[in-house]
PDB file of N, CA and C in Angstrom:
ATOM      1  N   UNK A   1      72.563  81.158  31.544  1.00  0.00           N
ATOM      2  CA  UNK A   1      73.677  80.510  32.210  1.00  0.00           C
ATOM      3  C   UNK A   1      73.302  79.053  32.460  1.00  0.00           C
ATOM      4  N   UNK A   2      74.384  78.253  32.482  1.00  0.00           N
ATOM      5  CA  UNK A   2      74.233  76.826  32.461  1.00  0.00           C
ATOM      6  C   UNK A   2      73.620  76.881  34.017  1.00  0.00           C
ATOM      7  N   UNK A   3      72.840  75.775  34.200  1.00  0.00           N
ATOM      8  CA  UNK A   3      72.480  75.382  35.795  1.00  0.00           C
ATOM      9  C   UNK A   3      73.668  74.954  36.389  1.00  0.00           C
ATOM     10  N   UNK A   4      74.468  74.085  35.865  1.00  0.00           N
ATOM     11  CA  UNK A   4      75.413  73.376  36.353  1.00  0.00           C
ATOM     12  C   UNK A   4      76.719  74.684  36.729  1.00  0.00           C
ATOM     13  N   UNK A   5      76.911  75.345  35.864  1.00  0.00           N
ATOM     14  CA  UNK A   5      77.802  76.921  36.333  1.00  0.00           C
ATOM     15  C   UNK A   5      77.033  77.726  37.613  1.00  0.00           C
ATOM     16  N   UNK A   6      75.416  78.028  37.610  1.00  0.00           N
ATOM     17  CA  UNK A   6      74.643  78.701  38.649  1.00  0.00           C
ATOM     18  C   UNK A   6      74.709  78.126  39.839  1.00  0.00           C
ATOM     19  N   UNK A   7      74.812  76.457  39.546  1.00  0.00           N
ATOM     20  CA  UNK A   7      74.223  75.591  40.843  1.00  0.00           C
ATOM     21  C   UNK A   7      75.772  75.376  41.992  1.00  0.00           C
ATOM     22  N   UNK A   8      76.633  75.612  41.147  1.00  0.00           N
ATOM     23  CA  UNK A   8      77.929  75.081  41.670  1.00  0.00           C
ATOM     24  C   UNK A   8      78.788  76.193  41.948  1.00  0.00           C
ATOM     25  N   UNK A   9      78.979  77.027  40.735  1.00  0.00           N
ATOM     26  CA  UNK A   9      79.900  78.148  40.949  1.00  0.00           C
ATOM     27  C   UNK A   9      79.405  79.488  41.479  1.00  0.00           C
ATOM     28  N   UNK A  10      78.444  79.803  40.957  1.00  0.00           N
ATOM     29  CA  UNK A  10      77.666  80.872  40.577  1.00  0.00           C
ATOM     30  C   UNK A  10      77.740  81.475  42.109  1.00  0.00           C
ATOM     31  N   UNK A  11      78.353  82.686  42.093  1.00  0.00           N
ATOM     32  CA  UNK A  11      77.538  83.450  43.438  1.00  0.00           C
ATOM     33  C   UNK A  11      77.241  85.176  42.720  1.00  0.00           C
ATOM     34  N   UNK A  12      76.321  85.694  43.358  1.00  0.00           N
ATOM     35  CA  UNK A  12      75.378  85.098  44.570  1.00  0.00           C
ATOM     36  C   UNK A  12      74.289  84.084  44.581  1.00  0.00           C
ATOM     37  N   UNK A  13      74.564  83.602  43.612  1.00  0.00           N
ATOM     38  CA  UNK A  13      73.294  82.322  43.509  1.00  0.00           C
ATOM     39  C   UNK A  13      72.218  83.179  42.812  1.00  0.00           C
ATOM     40  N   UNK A  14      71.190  82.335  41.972  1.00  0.00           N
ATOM     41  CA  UNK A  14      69.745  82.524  41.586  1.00  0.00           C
ATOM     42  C   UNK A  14      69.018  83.159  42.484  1.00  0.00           C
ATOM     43  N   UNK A  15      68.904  82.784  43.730  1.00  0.00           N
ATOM     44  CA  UNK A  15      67.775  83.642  44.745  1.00  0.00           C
ATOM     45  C   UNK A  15      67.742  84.512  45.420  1.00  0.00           C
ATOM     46  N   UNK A  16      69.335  84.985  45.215  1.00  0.00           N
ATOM     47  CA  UNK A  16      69.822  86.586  45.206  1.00  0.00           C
ATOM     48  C   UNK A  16      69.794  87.184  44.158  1.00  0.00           C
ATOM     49  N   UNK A  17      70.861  86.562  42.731  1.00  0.00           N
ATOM     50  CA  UNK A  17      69.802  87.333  41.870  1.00  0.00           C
ATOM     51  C   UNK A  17      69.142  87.743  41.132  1.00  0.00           C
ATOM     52  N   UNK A  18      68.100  86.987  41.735  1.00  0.00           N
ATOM     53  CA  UNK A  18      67.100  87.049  40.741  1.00  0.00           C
ATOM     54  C   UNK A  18      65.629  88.300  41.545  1.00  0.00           C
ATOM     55  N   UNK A  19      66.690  88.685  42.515  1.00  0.00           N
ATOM     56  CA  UNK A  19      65.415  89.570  43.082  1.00  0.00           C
ATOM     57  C   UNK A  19      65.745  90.825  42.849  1.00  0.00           C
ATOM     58  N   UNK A  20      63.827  91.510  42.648  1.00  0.00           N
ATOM     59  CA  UNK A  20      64.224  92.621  41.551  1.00  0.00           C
ATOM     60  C   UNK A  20      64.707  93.774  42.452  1.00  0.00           C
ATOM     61  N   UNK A  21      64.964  94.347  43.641  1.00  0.00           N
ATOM     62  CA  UNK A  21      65.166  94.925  44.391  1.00  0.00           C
ATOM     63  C   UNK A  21      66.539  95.287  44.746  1.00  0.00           C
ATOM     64  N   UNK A  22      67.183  96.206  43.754  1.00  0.00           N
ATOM     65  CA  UNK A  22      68.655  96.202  43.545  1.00  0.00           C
ATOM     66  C   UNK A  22      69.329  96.282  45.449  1.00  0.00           C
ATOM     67  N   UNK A  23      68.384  97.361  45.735  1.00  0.00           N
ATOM     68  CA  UNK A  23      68.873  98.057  47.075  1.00  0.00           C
ATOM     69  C   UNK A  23      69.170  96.117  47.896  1.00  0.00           C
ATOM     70  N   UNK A  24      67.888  95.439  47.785  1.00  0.00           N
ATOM     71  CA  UNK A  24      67.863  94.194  48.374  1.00  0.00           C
ATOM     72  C   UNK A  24      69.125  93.007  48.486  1.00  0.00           C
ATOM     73  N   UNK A  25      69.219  93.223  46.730  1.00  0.00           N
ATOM     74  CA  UNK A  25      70.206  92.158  46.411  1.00  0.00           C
ATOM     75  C   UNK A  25      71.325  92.719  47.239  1.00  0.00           C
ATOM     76  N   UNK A  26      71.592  93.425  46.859  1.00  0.00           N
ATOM     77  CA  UNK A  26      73.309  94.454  47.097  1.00  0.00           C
ATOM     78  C   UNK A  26      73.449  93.764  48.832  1.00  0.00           C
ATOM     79  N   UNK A  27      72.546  93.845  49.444  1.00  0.00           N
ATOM     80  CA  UNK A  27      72.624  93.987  50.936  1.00  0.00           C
ATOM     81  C   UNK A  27      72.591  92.499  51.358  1.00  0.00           C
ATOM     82  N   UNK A  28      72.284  91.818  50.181  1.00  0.00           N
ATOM     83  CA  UNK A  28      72.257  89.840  50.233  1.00  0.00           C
ATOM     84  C   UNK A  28      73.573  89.317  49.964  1.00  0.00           C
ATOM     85  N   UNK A  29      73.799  90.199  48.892  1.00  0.00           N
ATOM     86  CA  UNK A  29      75.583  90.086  48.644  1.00  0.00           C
ATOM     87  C   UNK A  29      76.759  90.495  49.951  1.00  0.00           C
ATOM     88  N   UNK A  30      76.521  91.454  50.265  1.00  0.00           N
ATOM     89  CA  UNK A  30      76.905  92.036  51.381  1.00  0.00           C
ATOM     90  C   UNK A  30      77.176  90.673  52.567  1.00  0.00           C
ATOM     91  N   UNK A  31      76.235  90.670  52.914  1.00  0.00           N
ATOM     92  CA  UNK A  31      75.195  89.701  54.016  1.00  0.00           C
ATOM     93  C   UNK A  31      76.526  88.309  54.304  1.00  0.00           C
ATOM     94  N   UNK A  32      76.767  87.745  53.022  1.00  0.00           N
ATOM     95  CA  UNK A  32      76.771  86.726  52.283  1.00  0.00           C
ATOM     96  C   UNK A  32      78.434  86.028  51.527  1.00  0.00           C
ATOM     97  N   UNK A  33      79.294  87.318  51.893  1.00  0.00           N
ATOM     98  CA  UNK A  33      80.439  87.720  51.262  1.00  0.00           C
ATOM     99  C   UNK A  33      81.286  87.156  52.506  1.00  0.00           C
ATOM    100  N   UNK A  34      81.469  87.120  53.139  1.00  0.00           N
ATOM    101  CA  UNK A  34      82.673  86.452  54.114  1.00  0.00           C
ATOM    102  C   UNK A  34      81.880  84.648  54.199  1.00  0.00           C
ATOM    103  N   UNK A  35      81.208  84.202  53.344  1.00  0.00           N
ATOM    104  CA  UNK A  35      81.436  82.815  53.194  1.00  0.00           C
ATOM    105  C   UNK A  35      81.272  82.270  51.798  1.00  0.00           C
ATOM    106  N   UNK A  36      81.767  82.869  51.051  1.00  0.00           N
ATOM    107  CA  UNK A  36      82.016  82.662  49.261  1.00  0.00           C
ATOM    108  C   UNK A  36      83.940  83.279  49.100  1.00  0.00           C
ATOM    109  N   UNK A  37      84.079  81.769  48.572  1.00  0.00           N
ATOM    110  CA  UNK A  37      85.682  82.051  48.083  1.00  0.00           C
ATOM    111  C   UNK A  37      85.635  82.527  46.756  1.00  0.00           C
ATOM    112  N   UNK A  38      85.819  83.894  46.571  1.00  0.00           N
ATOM    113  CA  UNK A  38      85.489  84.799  45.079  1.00  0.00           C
ATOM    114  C   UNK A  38      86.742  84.806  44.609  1.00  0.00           C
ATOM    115  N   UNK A  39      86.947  84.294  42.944  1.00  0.00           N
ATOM    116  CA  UNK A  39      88.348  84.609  42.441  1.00  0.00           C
ATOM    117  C   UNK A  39      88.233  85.067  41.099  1.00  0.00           C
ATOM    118  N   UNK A  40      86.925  86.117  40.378  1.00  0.00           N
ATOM    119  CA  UNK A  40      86.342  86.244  39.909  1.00  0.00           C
ATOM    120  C   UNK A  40      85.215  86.871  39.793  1.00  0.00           C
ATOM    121  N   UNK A  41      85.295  88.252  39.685  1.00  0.00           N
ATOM    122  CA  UNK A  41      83.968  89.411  39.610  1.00  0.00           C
ATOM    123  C   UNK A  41      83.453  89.423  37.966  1.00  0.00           C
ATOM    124  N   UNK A  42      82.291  89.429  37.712  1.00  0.00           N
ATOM    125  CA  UNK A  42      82.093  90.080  36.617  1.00  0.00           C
ATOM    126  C   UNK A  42      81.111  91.110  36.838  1.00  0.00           C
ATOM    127  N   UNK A  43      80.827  92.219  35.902  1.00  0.00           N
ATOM    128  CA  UNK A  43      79.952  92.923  35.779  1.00  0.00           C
ATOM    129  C   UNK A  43      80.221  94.319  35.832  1.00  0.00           C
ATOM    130  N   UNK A  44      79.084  95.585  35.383  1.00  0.00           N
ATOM    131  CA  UNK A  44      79.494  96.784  35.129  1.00  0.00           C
ATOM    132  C   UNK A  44      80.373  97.508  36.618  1.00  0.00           C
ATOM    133  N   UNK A  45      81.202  98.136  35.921  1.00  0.00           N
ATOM    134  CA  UNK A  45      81.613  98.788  36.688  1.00  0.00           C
ATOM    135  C   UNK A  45      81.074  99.535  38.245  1.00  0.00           C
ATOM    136  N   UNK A  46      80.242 100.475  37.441  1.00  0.00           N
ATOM    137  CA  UNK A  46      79.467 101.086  38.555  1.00  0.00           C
ATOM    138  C   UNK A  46      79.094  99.999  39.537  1.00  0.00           C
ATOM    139  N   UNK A  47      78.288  99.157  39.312  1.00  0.00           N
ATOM    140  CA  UNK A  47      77.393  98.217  40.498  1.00  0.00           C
ATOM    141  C   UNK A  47      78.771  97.225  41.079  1.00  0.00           C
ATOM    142  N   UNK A  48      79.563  96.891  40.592  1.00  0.00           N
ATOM    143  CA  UNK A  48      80.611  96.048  41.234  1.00  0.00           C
ATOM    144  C   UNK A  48      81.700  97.122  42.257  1.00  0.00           C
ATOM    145  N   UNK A  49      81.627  98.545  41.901  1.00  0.00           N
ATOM    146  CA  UNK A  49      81.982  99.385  43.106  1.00  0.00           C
ATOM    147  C   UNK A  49      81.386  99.558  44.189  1.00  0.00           C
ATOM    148  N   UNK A  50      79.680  99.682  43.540  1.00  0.00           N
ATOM    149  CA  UNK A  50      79.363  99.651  44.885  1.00  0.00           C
ATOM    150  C   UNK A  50      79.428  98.390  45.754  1.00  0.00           C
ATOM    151  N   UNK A  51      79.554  97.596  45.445  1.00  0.00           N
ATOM    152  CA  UNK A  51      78.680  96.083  46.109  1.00  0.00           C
ATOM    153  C   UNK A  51      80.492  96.150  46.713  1.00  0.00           C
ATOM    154  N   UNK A  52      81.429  96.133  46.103  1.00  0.00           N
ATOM    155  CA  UNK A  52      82.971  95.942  46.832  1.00  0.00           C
ATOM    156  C   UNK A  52      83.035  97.014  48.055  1.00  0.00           C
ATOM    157  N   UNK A  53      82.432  98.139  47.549  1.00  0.00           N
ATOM    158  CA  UNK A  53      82.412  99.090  48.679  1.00  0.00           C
ATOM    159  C   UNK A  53      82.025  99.232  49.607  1.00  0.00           C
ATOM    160  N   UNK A  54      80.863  98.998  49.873  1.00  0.00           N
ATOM    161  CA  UNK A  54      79.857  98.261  51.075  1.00  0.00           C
ATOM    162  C   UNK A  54      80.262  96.857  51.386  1.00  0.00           C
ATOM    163  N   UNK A  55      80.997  95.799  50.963  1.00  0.00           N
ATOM    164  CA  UNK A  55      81.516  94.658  51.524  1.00  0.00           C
ATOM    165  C   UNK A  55      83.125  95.539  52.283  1.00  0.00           C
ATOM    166  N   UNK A  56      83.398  96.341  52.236  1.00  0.00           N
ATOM    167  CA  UNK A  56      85.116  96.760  52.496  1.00  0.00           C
ATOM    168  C   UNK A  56      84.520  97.574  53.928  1.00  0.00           C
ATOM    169  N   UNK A  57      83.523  97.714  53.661  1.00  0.00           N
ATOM    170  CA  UNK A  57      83.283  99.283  54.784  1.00  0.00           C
ATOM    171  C   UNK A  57      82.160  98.549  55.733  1.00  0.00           C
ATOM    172  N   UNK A  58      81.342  97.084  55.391  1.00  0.00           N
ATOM    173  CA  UNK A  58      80.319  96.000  56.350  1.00  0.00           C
ATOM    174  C   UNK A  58      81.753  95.674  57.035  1.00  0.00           C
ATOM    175  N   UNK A  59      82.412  95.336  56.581  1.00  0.00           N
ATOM    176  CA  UNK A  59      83.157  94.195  57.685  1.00  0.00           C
ATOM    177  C   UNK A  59      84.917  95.202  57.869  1.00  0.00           C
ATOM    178  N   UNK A  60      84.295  96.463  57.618  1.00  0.00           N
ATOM    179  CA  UNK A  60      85.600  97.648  58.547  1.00  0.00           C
ATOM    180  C   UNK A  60      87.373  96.309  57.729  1.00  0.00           C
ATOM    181  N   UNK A  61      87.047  96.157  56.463  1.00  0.00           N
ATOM    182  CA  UNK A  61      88.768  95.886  56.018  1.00  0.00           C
ATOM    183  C   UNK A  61      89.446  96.293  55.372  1.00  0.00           C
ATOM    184  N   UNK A  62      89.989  96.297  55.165  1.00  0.00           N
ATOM    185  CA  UNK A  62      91.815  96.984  54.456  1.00  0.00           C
ATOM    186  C   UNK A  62      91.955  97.085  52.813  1.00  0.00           C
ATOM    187  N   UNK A  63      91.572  96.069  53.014  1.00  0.00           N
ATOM    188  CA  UNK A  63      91.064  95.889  50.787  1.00  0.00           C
ATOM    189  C   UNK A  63      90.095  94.487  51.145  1.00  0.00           C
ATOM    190  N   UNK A  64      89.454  94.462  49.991  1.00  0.00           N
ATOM    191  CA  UNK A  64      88.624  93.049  49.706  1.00  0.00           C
ATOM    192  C   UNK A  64      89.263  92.466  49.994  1.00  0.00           C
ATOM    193  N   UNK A  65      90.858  92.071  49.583  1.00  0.00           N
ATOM    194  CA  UNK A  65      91.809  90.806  49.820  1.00  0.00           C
ATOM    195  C   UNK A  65      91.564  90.422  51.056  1.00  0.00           C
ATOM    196  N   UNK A  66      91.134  90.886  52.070  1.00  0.00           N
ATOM    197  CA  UNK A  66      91.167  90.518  53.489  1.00  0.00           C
ATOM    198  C   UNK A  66      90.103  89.306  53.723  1.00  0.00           C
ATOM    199  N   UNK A  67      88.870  89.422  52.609  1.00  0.00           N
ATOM    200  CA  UNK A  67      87.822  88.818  52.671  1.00  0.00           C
ATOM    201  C   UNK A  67      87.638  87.832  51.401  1.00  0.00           C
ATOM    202  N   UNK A  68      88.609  87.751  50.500  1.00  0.00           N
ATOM    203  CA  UNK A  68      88.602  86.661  48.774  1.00  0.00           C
ATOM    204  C   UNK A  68      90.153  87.100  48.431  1.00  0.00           C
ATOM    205  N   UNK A  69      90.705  86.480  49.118  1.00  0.00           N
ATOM    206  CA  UNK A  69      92.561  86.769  49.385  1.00  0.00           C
ATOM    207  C   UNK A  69      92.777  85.599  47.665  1.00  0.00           C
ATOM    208  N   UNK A  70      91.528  85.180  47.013  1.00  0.00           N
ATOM    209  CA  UNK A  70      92.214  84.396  45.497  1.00  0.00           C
ATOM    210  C   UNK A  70      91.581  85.507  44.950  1.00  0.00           C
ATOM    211  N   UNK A  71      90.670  86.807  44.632  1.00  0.00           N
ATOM    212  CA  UNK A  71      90.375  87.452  43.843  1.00  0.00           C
ATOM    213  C   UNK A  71      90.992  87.596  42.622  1.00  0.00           C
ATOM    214  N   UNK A  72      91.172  87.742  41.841  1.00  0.00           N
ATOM    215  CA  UNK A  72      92.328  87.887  40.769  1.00  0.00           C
ATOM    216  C   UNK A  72      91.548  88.034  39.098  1.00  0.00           C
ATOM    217  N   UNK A  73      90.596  88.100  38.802  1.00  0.00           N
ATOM    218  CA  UNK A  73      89.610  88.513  37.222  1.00  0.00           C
ATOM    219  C   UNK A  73      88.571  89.510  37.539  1.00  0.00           C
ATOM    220  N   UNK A  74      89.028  90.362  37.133  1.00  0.00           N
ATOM    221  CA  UNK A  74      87.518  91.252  36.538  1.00  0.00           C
ATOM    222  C   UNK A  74      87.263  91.553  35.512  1.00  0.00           C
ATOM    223  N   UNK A  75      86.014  91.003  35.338  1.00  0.00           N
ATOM    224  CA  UNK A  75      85.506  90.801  33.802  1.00  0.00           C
ATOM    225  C   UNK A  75      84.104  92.207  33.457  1.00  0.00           C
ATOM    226  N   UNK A  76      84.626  92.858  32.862  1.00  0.00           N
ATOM    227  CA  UNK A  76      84.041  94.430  32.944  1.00  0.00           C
ATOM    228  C   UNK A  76      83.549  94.293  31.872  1.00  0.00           C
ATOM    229  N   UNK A  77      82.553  95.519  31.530  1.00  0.00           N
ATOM    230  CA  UNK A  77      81.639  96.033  30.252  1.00  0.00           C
ATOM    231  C   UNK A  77      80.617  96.603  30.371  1.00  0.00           C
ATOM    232  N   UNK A  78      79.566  97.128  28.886  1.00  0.00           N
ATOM    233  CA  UNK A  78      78.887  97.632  29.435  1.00  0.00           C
ATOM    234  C   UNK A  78      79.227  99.198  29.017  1.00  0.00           C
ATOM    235  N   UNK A  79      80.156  99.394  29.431  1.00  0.00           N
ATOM    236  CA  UNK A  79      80.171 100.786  29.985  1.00  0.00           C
ATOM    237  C   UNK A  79      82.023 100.981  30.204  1.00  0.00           C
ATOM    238  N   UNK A  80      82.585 101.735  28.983  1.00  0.00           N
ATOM    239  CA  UNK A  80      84.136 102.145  29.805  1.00  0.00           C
ATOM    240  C   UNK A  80      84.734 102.015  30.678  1.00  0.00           C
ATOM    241  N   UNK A  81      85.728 101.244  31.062  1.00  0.00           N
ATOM    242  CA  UNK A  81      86.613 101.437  32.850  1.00  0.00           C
ATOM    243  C   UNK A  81      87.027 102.677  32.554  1.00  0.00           C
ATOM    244  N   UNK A  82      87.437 103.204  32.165  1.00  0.00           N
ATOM    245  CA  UNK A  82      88.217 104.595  31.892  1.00  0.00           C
ATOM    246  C   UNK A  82      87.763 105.585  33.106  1.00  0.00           C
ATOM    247  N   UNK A  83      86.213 105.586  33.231  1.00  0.00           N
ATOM    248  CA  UNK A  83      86.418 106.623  34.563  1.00  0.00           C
ATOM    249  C   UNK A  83      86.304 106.078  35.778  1.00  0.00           C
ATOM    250  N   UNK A  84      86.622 104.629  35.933  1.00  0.00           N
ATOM    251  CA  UNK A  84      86.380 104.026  37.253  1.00  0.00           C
ATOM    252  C   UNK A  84      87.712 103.717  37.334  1.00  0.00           C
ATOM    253  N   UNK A  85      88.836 103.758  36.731  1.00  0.00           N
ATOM    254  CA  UNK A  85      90.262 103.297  37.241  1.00  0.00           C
ATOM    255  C   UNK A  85      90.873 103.339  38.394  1.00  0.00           C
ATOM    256  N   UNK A  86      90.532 104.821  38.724  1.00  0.00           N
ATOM    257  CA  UNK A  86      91.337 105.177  39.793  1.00  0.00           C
ATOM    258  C   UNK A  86      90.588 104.448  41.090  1.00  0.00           C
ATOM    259  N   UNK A  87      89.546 103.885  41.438  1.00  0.00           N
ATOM    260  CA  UNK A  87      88.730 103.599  42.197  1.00  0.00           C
ATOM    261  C   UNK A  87      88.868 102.525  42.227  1.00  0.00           C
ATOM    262  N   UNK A  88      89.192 101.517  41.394  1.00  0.00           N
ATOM    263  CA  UNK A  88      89.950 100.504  40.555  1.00  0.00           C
ATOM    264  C   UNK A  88      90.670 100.031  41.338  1.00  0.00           C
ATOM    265  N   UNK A  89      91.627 100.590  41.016  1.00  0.00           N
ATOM    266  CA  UNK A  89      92.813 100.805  41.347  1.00  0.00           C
ATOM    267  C   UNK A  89      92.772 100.879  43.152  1.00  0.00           C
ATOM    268  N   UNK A  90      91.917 101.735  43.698  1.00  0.00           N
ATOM    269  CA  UNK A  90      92.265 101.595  45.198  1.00  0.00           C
ATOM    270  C   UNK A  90      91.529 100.263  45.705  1.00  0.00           C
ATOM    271  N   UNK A  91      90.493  99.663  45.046  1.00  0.00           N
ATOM    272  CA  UNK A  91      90.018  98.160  45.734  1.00  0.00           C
ATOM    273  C   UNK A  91      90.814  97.197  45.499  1.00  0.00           C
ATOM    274  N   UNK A  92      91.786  97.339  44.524  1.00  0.00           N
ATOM    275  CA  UNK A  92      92.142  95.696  43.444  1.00  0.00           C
ATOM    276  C   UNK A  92      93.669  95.920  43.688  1.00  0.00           C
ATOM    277  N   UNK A  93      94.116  97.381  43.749  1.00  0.00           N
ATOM    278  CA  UNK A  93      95.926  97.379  44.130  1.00  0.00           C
ATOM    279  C   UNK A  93      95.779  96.864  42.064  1.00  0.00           C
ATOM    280  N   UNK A  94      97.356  96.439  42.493  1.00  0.00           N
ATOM    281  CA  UNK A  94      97.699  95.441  40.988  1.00  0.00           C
ATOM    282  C   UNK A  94      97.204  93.631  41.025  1.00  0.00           C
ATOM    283  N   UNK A  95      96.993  93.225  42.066  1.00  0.00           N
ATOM    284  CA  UNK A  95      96.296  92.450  41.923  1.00  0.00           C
ATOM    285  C   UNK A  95      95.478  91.499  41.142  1.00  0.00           C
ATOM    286  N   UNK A  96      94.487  92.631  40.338  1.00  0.00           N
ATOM    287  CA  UNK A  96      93.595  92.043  39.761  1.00  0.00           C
ATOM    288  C   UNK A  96      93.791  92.408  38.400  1.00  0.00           C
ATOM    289  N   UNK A  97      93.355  90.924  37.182  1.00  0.00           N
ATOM    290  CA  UNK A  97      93.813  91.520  35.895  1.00  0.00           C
ATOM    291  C   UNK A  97      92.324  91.868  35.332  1.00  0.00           C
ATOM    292  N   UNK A  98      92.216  92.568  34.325  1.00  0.00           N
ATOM    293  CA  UNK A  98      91.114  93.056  33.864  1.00  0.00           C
ATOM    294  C   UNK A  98      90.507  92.512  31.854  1.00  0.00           C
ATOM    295  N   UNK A  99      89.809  92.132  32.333  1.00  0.00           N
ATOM    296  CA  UNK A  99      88.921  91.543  30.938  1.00  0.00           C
ATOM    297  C   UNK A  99      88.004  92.113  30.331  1.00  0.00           C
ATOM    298  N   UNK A 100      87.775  92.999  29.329  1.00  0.00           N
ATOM    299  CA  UNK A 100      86.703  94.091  28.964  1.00  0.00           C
ATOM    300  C   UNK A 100      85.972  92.808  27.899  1.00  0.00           C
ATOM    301  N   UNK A 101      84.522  93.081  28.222  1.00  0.00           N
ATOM    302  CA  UNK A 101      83.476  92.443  27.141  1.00  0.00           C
ATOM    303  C   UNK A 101      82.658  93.278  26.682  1.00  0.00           C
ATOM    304  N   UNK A 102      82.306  93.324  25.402  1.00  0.00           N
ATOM    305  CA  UNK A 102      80.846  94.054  24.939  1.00  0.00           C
ATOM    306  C   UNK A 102      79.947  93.381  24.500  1.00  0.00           C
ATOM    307  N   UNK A 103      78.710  93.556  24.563  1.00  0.00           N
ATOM    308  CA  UNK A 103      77.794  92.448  23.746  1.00  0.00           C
ATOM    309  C   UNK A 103      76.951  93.441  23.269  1.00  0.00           C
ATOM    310  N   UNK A 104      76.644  93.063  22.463  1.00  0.00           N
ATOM    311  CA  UNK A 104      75.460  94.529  21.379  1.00  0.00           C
ATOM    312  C   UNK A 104      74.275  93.448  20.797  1.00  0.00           C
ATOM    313  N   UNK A 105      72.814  94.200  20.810  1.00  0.00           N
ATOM    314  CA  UNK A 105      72.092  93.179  20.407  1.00  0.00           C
ATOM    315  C   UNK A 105      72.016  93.573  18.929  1.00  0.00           C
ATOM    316  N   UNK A 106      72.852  93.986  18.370  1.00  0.00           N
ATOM    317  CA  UNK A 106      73.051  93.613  16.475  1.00  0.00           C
ATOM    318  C   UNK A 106      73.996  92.270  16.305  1.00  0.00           C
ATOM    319  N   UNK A 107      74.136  92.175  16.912  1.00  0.00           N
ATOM    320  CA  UNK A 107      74.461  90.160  16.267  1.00  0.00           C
ATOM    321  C   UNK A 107      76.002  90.575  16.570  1.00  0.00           C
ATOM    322  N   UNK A 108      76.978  91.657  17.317  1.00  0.00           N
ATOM    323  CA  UNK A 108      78.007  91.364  17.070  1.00  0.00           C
ATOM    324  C   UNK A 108      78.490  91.531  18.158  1.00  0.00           C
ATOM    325  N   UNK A 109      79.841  91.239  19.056  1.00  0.00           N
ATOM    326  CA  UNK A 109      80.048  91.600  20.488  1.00  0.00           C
ATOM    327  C   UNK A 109      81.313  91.602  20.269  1.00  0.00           C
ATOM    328  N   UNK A 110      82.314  92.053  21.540  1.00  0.00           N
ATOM    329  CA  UNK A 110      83.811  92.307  21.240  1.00  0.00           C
ATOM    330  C   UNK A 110      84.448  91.473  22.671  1.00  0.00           C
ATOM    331  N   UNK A 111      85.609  91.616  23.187  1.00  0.00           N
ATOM    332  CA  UNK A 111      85.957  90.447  23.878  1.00  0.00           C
ATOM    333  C   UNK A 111      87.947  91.111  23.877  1.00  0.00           C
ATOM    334  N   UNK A 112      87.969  91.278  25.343  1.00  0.00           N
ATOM    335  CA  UNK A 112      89.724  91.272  25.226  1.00  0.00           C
ATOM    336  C   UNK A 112      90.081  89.840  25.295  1.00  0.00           C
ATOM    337  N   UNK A 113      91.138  89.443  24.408  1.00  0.00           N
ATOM    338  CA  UNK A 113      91.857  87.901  24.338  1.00  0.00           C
ATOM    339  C   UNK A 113      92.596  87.902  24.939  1.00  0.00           C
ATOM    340  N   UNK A 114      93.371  88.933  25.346  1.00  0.00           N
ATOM    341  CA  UNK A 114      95.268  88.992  25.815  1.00  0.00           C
ATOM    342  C   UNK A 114      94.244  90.333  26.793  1.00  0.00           C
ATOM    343  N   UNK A 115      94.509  90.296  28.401  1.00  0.00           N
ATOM    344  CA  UNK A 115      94.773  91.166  29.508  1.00  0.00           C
ATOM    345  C   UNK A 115      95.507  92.522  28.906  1.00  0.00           C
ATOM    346  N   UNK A 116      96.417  92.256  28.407  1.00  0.00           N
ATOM    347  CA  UNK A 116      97.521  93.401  27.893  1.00  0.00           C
ATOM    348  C   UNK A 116      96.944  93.635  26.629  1.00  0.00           C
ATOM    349  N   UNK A 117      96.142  93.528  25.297  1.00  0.00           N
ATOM    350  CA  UNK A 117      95.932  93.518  24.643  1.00  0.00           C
ATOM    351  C   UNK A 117      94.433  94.695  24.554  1.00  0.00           C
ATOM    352  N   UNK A 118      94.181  94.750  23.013  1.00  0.00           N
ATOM    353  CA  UNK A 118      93.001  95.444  22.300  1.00  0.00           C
ATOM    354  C   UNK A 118      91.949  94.462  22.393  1.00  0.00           C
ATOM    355  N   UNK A 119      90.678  94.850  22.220  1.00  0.00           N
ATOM    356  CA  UNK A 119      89.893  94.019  21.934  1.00  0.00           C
ATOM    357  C   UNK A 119      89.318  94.261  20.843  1.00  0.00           C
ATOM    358  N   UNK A 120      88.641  92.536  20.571  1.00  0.00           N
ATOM    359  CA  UNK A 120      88.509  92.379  19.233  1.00  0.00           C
ATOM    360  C   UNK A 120      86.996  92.255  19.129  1.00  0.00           C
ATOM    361  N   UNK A 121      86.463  92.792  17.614  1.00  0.00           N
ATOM    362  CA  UNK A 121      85.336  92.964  17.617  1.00  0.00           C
ATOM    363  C   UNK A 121      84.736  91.253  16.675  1.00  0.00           C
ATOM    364  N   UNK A 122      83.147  91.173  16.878  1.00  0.00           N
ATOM    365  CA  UNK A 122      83.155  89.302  16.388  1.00  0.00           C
ATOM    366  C   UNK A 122      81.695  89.952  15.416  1.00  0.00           C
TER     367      UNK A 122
END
């Protein structure tokens, strides 16, 4: 990642995480989340449930919106949304639009272009 994307945009920042202590980070994110304006999640499914889930249930609110009221991209992969929808679905409402990525280390990766759309393989 560019420094200039890490140094400026980037949360949770490099020194969250970059520490190897998943249980750690999660609880830095946590920590850390009612003073970052988030309009923009990426990452696997599983770990972005938990980390939303424990930010919804640290600060006792209603949906995330209460705490990143611009939320609005999730950029998923990795691993199928297919069995995380419904769970999905109860953090994000309609809200949030969804972006599937794959990256494979054979030289080729895939990428939704269009929200509403298939994705395409490169």
């Amino acid at each position: 990642m560019p420094k200039w994307i890490s140094s400026l945009r980037y949360k949770p920042g490099q020194k969250i995480s970059r520490r190897q202590n998943w249980e750690e980070r999660i609880k830095l994110i946590v920590e850390n989340a009612p003073h970052w304006d988030v309009g923009m999640v990426c990452g696997v499914p599983a770990w972005v449930q938990i980390v939303l889930e424990r930010i919804i249930n640290q600060y006792n609110l209603n949906s995330i919106y209460d705490i990143w009221p611009n939320l609005g991209i999730y950029i998923h992969g990795g691993v199928s949304i297919e069995p995380y929808k419904e769970s999905f679905k109860k953090l994000f409402g309609d809200k949030v639009t969804y972006i599937e990525t794959y990256m494979a280390s054979e030289g080729s990766f895939g990428f939704q272009a269009r929200p509403d759309g298939e994705s395409n393989l490169f």
